[in-house]
C-alpha atoms as a PDB file:
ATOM      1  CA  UNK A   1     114.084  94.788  96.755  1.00  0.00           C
ATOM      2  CA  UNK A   2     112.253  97.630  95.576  1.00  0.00           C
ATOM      3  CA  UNK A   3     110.298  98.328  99.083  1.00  0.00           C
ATOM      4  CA  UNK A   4     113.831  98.794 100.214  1.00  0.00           C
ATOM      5  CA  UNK A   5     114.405 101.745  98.000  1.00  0.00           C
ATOM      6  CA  UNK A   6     111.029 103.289  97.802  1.00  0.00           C
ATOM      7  CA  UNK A   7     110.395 103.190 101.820  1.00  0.00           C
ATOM      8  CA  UNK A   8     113.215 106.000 102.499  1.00  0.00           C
ATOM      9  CA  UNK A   9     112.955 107.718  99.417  1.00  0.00           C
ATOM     10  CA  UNK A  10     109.298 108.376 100.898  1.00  0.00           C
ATOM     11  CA  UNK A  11     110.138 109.358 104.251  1.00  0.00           C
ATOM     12  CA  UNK A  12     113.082 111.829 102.738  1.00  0.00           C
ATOM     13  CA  UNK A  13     110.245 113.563 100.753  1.00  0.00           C
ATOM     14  CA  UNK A  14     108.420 114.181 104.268  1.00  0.00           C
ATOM     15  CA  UNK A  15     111.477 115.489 105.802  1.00  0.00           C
ATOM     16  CA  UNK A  16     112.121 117.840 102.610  1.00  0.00           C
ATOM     17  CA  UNK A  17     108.977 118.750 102.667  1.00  0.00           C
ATOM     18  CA  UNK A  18     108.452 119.981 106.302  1.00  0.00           C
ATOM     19  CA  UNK A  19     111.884 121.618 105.199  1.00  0.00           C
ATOM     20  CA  UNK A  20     110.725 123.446 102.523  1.00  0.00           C
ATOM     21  CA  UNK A  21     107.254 124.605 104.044  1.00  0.00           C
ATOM     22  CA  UNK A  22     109.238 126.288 106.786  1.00  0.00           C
ATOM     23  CA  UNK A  23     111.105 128.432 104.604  1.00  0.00           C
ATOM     24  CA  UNK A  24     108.043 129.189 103.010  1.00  0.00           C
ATOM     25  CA  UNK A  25     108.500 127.152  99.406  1.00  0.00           C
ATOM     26  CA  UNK A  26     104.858 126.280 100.105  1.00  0.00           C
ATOM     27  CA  UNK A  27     104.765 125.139  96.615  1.00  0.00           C
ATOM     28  CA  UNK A  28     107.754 122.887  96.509  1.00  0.00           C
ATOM     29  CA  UNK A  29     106.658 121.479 100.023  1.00  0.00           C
ATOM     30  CA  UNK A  30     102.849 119.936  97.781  1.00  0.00           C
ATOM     31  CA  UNK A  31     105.299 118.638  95.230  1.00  0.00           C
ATOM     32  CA  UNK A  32     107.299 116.736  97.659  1.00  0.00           C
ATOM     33  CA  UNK A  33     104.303 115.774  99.631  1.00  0.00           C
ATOM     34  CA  UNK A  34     102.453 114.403  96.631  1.00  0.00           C
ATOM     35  CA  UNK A  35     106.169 112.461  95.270  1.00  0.00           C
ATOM     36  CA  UNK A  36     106.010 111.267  99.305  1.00  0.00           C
ATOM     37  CA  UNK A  37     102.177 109.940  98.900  1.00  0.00           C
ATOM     38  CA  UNK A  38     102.733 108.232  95.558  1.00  0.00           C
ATOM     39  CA  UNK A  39     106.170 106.836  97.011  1.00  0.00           C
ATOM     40  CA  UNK A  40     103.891 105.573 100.225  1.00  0.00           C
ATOM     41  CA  UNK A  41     101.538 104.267  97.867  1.00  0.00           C
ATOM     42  CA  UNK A  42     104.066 102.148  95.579  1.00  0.00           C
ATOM     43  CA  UNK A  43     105.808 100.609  98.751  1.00  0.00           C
ATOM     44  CA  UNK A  44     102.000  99.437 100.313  1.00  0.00           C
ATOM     45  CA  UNK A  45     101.335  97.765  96.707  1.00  0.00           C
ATOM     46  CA  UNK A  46     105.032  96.622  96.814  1.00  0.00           C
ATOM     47  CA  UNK A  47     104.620  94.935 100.394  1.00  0.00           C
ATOM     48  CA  UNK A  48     100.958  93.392  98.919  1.00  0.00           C
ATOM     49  CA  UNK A  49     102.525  91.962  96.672  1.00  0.00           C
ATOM     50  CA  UNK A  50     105.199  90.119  98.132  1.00  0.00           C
ATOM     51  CA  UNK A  51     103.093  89.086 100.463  1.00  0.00           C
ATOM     52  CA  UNK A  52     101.052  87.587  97.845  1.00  0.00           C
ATOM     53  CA  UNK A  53     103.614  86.299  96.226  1.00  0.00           C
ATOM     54  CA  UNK A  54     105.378  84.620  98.976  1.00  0.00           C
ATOM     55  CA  UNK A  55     101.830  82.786 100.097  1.00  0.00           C
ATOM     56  CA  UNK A  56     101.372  81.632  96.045  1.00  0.00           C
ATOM     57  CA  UNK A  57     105.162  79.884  96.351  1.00  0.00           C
ATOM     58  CA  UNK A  58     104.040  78.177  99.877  1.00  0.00           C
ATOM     59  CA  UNK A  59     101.055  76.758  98.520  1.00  0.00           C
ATOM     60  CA  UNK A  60     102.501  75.604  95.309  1.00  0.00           C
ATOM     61  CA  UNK A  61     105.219  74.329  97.292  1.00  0.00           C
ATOM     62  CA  UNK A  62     102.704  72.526  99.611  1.00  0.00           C
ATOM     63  CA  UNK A  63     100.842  70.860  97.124  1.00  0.00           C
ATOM     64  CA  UNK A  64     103.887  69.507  95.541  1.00  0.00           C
ATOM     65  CA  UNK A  65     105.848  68.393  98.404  1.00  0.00           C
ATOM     66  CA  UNK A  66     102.555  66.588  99.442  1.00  0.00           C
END
């Protein structure tokens, strides 16, 4: 559920970032970039972890059902 939230809040920081370094807020455009990275980051260990998740169930469920 998360991954669903923290995917687009990670490509809006890009976009408001290119924003803001073309106006020339070169130092709100590394904040944004570096909210962007950590958002990128937390969605990769968000998708790892489903992923790990979801193979845990199917092999608990495996063993049981066999």
């Amino acid at each position: 559920m998360m991954i669903l939230l923290t995917g687009p809040l990670a490509l809006l920081c890009c976009y408001l970032a290119y924003r803001c370094y073309r106006i020339e807020y070169h130092r709100h455009s590394l904040v944004l970039v570096g909210i962007a990275l950590f958002l990128f980051l937390l969605t990769a260990v968000f998708v790892g972890g489903s992923f790990y998740a979801w193979n845990t169930m199917e092999m608990v469920a495996t063993v049981v059902l066999n």
